[in-house]
Protein backbone atom coordinates (compact mmCIF):
# COMPACT_ATOMS: atom_id res chain seq x y z
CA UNK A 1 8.80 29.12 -1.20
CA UNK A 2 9.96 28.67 -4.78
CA UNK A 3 10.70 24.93 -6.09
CA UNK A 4 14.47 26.10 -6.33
CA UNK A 5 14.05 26.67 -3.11
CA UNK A 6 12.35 23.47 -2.33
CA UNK A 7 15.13 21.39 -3.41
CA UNK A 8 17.70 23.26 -1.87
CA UNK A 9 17.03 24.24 1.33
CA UNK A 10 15.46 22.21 4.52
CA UNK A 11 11.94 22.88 4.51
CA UNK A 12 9.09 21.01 6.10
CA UNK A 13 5.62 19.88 4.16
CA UNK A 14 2.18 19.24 5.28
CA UNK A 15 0.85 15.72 5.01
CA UNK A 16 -2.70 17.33 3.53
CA UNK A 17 -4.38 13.87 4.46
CA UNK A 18 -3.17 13.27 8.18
CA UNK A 19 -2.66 16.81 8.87
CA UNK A 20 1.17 16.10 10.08
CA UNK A 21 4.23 16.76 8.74
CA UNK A 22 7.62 16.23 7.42
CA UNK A 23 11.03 17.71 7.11
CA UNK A 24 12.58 17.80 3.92
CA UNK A 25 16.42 18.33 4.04
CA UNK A 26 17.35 18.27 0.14
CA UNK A 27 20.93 20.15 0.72
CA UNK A 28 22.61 16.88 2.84
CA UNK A 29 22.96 15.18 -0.21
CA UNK A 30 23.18 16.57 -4.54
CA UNK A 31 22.31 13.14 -5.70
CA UNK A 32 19.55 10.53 -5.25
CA UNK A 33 21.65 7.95 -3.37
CA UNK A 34 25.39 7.22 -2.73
CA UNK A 35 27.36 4.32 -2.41
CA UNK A 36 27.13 0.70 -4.17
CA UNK A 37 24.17 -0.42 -5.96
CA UNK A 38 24.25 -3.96 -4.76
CA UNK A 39 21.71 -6.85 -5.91
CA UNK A 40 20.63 -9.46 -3.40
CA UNK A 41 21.51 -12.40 -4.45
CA UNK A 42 19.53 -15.86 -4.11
CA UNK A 43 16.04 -14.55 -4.66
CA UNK A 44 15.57 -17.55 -6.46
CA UNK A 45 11.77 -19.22 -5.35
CA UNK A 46 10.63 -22.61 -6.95
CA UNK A 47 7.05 -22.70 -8.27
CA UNK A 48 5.98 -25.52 -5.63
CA UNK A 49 7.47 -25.08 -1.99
CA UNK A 50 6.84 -28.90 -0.20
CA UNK A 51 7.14 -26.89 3.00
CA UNK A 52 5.10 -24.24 2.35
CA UNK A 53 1.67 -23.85 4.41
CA UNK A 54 0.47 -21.23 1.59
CA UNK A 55 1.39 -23.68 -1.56
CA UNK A 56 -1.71 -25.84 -2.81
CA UNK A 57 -2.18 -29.10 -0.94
CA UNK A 58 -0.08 -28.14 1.71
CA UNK A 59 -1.53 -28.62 5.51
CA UNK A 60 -1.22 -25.29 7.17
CA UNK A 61 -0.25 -24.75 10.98
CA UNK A 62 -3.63 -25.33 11.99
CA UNK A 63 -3.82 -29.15 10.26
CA UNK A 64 -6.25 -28.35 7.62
CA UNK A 65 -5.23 -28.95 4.22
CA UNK A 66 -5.43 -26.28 1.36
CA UNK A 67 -7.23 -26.67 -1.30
CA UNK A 68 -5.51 -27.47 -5.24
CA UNK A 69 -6.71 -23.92 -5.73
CA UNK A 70 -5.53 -22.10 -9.26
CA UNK A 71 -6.25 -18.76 -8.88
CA UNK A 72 -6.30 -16.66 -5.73
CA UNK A 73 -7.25 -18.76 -2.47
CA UNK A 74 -8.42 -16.99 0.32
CA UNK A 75 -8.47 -18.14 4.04
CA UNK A 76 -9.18 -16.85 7.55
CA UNK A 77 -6.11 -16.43 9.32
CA UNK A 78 -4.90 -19.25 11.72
CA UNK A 79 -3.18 -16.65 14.27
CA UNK A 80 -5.75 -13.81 13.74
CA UNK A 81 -4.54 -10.15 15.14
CA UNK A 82 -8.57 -9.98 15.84
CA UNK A 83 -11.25 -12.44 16.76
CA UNK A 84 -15.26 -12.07 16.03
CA UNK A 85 -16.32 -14.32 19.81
CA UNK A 86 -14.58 -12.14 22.21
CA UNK A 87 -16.28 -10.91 25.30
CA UNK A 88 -16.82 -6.89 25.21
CA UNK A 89 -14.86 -5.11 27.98
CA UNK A 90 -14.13 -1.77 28.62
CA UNK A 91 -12.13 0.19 31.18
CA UNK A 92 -11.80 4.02 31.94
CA UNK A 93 -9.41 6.45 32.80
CA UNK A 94 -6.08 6.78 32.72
CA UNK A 95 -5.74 3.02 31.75
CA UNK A 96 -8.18 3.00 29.29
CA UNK A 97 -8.74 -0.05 26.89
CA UNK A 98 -11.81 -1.40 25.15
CA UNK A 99 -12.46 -5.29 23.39
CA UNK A 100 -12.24 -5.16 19.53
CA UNK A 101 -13.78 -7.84 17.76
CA UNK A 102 -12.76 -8.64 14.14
CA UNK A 103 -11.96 -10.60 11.01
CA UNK A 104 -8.45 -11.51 9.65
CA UNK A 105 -8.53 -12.85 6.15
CA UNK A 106 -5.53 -14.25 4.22
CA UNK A 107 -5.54 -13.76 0.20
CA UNK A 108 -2.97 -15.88 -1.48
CA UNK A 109 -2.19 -13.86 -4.69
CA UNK A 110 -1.47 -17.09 -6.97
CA UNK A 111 -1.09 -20.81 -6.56
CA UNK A 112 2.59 -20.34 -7.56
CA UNK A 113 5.17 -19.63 -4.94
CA UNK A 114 7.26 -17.67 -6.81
CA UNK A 115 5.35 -14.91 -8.33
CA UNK A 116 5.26 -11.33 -6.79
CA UNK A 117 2.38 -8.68 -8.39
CA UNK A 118 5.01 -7.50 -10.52
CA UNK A 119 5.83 -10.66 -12.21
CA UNK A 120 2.20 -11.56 -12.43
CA UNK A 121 -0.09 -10.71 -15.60
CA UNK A 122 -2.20 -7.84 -15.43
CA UNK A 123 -5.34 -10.32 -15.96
CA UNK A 124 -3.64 -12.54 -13.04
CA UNK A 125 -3.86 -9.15 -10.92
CA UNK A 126 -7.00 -8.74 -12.20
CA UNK A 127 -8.47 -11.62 -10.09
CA UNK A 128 -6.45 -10.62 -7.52
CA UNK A 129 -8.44 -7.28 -7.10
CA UNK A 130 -12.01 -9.35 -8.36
CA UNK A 131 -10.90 -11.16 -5.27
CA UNK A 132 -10.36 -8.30 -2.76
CA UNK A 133 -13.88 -7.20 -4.17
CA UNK A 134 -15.69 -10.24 -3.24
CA UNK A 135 -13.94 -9.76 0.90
CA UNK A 136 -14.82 -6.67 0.81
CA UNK A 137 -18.22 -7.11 0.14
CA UNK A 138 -18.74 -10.18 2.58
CA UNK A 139 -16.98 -8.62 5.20
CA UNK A 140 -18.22 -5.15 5.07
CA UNK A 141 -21.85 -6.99 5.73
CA UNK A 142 -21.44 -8.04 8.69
CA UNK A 143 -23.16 -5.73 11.07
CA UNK A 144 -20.95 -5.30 13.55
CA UNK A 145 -17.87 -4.41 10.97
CA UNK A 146 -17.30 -0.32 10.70
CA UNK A 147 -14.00 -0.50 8.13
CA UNK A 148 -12.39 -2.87 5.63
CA UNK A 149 -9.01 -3.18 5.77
CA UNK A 150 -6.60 -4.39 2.35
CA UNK A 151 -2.52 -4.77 2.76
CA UNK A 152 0.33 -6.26 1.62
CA UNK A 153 3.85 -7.10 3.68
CA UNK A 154 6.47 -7.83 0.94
CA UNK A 155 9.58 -9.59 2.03
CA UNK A 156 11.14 -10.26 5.32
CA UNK A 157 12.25 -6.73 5.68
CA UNK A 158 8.75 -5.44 5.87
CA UNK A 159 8.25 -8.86 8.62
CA UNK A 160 6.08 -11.15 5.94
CA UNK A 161 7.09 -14.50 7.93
CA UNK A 162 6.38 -16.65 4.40
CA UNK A 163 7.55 -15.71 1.02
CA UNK A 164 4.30 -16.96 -1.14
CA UNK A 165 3.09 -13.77 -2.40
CA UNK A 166 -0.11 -12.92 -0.31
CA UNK A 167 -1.91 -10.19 1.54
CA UNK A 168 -4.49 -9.77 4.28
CA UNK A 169 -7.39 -7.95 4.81
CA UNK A 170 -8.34 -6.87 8.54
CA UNK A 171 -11.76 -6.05 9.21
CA UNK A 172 -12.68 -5.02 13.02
CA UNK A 173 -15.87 -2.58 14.56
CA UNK A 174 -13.91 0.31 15.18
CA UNK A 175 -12.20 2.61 12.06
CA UNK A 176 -8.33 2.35 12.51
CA UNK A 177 -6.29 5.29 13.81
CA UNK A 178 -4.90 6.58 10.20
CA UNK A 179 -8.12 6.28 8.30
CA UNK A 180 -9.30 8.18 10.76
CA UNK A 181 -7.44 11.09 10.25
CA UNK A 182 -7.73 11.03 6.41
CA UNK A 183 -11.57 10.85 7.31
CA UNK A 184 -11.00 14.05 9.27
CA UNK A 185 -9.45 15.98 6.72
CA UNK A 186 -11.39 14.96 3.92
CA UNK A 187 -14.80 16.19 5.83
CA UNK A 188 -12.85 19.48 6.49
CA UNK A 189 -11.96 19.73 2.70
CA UNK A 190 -15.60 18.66 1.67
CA UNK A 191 -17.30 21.41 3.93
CA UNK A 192 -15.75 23.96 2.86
CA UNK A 193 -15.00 23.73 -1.03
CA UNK A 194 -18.03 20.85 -1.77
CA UNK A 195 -15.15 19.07 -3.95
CA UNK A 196 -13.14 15.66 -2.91
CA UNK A 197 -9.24 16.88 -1.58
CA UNK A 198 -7.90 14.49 -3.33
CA UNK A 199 -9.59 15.12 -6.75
CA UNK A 200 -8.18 18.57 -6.33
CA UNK A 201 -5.11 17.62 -5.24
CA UNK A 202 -4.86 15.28 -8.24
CA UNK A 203 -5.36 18.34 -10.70
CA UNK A 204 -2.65 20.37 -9.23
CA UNK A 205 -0.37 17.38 -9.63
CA UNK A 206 -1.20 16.58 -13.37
CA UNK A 207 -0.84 20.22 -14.11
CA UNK A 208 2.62 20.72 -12.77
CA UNK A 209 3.63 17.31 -13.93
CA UNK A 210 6.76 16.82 -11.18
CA UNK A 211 5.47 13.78 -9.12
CA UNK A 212 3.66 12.08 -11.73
CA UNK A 213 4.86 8.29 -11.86
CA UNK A 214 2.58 6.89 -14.25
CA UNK A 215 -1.02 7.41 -15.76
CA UNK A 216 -3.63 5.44 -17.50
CA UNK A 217 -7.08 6.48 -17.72
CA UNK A 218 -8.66 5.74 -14.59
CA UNK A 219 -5.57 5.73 -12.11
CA UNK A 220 -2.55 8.04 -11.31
CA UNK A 221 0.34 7.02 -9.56
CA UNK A 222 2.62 10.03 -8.41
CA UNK A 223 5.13 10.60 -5.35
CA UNK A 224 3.42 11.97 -2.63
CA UNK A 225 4.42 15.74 -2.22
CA UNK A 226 4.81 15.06 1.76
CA UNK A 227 5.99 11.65 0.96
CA UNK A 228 8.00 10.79 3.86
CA UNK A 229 9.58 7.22 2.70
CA UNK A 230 12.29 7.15 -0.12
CA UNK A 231 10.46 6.10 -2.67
CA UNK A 232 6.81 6.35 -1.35
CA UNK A 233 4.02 6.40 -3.91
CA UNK A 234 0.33 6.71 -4.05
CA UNK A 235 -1.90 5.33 -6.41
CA UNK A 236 -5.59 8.00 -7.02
CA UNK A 237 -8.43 7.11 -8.68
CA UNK A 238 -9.51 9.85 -11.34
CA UNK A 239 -12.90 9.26 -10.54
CA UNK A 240 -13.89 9.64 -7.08
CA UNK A 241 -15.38 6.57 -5.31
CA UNK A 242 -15.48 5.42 -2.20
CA UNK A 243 -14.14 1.76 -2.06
CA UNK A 244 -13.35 -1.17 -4.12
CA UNK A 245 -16.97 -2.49 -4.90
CA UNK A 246 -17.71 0.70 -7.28
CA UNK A 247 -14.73 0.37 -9.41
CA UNK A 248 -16.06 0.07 -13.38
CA UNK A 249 -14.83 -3.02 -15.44
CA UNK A 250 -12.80 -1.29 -17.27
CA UNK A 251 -10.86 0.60 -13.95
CA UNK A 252 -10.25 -2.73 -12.54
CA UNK A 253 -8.11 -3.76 -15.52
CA UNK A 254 -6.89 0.01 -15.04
CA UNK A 255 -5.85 -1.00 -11.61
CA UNK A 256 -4.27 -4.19 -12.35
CA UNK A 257 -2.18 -2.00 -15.05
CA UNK A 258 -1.20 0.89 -12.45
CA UNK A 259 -0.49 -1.66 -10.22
CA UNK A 260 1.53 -3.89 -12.30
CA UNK A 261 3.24 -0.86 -13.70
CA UNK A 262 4.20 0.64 -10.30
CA UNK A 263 5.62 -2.90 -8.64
CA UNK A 264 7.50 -3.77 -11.64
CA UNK A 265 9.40 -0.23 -11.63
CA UNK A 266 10.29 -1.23 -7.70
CA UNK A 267 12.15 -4.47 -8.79
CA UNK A 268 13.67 -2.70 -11.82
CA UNK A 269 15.01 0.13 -8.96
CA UNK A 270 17.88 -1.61 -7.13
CA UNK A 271 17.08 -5.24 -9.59
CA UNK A 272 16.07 -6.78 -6.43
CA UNK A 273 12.53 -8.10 -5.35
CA UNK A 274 10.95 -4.66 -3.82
CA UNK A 275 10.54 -5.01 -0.38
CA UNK A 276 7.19 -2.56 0.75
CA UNK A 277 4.33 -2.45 2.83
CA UNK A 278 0.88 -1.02 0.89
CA UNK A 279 -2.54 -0.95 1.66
CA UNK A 280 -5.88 0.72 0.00
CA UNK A 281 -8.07 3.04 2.11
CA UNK A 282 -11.64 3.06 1.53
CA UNK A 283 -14.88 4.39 3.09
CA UNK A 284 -15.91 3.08 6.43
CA UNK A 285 -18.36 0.40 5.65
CA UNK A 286 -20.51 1.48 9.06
CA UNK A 287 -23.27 2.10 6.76
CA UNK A 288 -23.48 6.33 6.50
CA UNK A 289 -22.76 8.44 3.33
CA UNK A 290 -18.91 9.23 2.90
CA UNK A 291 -19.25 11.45 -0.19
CA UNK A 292 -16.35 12.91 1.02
CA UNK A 293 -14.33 9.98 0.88
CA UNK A 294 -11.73 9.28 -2.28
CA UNK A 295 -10.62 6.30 -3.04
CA UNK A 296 -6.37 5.34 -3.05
CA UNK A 297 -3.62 3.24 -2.58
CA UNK A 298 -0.59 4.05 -0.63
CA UNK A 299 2.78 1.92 -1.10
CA UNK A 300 5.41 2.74 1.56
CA UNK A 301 8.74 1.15 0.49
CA UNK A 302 11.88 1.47 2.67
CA UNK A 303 14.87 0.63 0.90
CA UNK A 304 17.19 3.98 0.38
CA UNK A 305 19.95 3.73 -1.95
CA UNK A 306 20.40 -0.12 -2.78
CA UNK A 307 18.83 -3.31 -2.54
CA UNK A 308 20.59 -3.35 1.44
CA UNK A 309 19.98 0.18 2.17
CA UNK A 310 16.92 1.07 3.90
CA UNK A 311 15.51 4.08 6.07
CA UNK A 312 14.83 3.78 9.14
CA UNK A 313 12.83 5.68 11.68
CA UNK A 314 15.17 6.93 14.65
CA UNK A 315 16.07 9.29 16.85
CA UNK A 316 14.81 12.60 15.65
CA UNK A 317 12.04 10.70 13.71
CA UNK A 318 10.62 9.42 16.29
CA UNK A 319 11.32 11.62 18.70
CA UNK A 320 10.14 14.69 16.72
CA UNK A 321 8.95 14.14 13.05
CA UNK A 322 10.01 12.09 9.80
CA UNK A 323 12.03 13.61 7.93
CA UNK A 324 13.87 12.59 4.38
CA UNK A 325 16.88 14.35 2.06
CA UNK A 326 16.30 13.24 -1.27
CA UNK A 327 13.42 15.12 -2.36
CA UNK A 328 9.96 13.87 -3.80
CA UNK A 329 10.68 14.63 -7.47
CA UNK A 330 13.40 13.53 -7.38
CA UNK A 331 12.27 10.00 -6.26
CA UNK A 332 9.43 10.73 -9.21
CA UNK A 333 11.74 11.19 -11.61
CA UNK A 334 13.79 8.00 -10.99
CA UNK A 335 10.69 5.54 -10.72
CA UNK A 336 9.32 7.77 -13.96
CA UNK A 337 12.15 6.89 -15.90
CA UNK A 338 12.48 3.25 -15.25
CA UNK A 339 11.24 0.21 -17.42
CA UNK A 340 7.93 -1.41 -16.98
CA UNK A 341 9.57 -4.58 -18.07
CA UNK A 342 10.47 -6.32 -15.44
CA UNK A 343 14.20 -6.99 -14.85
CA UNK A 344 14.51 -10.80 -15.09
CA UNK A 345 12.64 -10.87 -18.00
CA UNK A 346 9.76 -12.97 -19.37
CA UNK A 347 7.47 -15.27 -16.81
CA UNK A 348 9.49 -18.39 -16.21
């Protein structure tokens, strides 16, 4: 199918990671969004919350205190999804379940309530990933841990329950269901060309230029081309590695630019504090050789045409497949053209 086709005619595209797919409708609508372009209005944070339980100083739900930490200030969670002193069950059949035992770690970006990654410095970010670095390291040595998991919930659309900028990091002793599948594909892709999928994937995109968001010399961050949210992205590393721990110096500063870049041109979207829910896939950390595996970052934002506007995922979506109208260059060319200054301005 030619790309004239592409963007004018419902066609469906393969997912070359999780082996699914998606149907692309591009004729149901000529432009990128319709309607009002609305701001949201009290975003407004102070720099100290009193009632925070992230903020420095401030006793969490548990009764301990934090720390007057200045940087990044990291915690395990007080309501863990997973627990490392569980008792190991297992059942069989048709109700089948088995005990996972895990870590859940809490990374407070900054001391200051009201800074997001994209209003952040790049060297502020910076620590942020020198932070996820040091997790991953201590976590992924624990002998009973088989995968590392790094994400972020921003805002209460995405269900973060506290607005201090933060993420977690999950690790348990079983790989996750999606990692899985990239796993899959990227051993399929490995055996049979001896090349990473994603470093070849990454050519084809640089040489037809249409998804490309932004570049710098270790990182590219493009639209997806089976992107299935509005305004999904992906951030690659042009060198393939296999987690977080084998990034150079100078592709960590890389990072903290692609990722500074790619959160500011969120806000700058709909001028509105960009809702999203990312997360970095690495290697398994179960001790074996993953030369297949490529390092990357996938950011899966849900807001359609305005900062009140989102996509959701009914009725033939989850009954079926996703499926999207405006079209993955198109969404590239929007974020592409959109300053990396962010909207309100210099750092208060």
């Amino acid at each position: 199918m030619k790309n004239s086709e592409l963007n004018n005619y419902p066609h469906r595209r393969k997912n070359i990671l999780t082996g699914e797919w998606i149907l692309v409708s591009p004729h149901r609508t000529q432009r990128p969004w319709q309607g009002e372009v609305s701001k949201v209005e009290n975003e407004t944070r102070p720099q100290y919350d009193p009632e925070c339980y992230l903020c420095p100083g401030n006793k969490r739900a548990n009764g301990e205190v934090n720390p007057n930490y200045e940087s990044t200030f990291v915690f395990t969670n007080d309501f863990s999804a997973l627990l490392d002193n569980i008792p190991e069950n297992k059942t069989n059949g048709l109700l089948t379940a088995k005990s996972e035992k895990g870590i859940c770690r809490v990374v407070n970006f900054s001391p200051r309530h009201d800074l997001t990654l994209a209003e952040m410095t790049e060297q502020e970010i910076e620590k942020v990933i020198e932070t996820w670095i040091d997790e991953f390291k201590n976590l992924s040595s624990k002998p009973f841990i088989k995968y590392v998991q790094i994400f972020e919930n921003k805002g209460t659309m995405m269900g973060n329950s506290n607005p201090h900028p933060h993420c977690q990091i999950w690790a348990q002793e079983n790989i996750p269901m999606e990692p899985s599948k990239e796993l899959k594909n990227f051993r399929k892709y490995y055996k049979k060309y001896k090349r990473s999928l994603l470093s070849d994937y990454l050519k084809l995109e640089l040489k037809l230029n249409e998804r490309i968001v932004y570049e710098n010399n270790s990182f590219v961050v493009l639209v997806p081309f089976w992107a299935v949210w509005p305004y999904e992205t992906i951030i690659i590393s042009r060198r393939k590695i296999a987690n977080i721990t084998q990034l150079k110096n100078e592709e960590k500063k890389d990072f903290a630019n692609a990722l500074k870049i790619i959160t500011t041109k969120y806000d700058n979207l709909f001028k509105t504090s960009f809702p999203y829910s990312s997360g970095i896939h690495q290697a398994p950390t179960d001790g074996k050789d993953y030369k297949e595996w490529h390092f990357h970052m996938h950011f899966y934002p849900p807001l359609l045409r305005s900062a009140t506007i989102r996509k959701f995922m009914v009725g033939y979506e989850m009954l079926a497949e996703p499926q999207r109208d405006i079209t993955p260059e198109q969404s590239a060319k929007i974020l592409m053209g959109l300053p990396t200054i962010h909207y309100k301005g210099e750092l208060k």
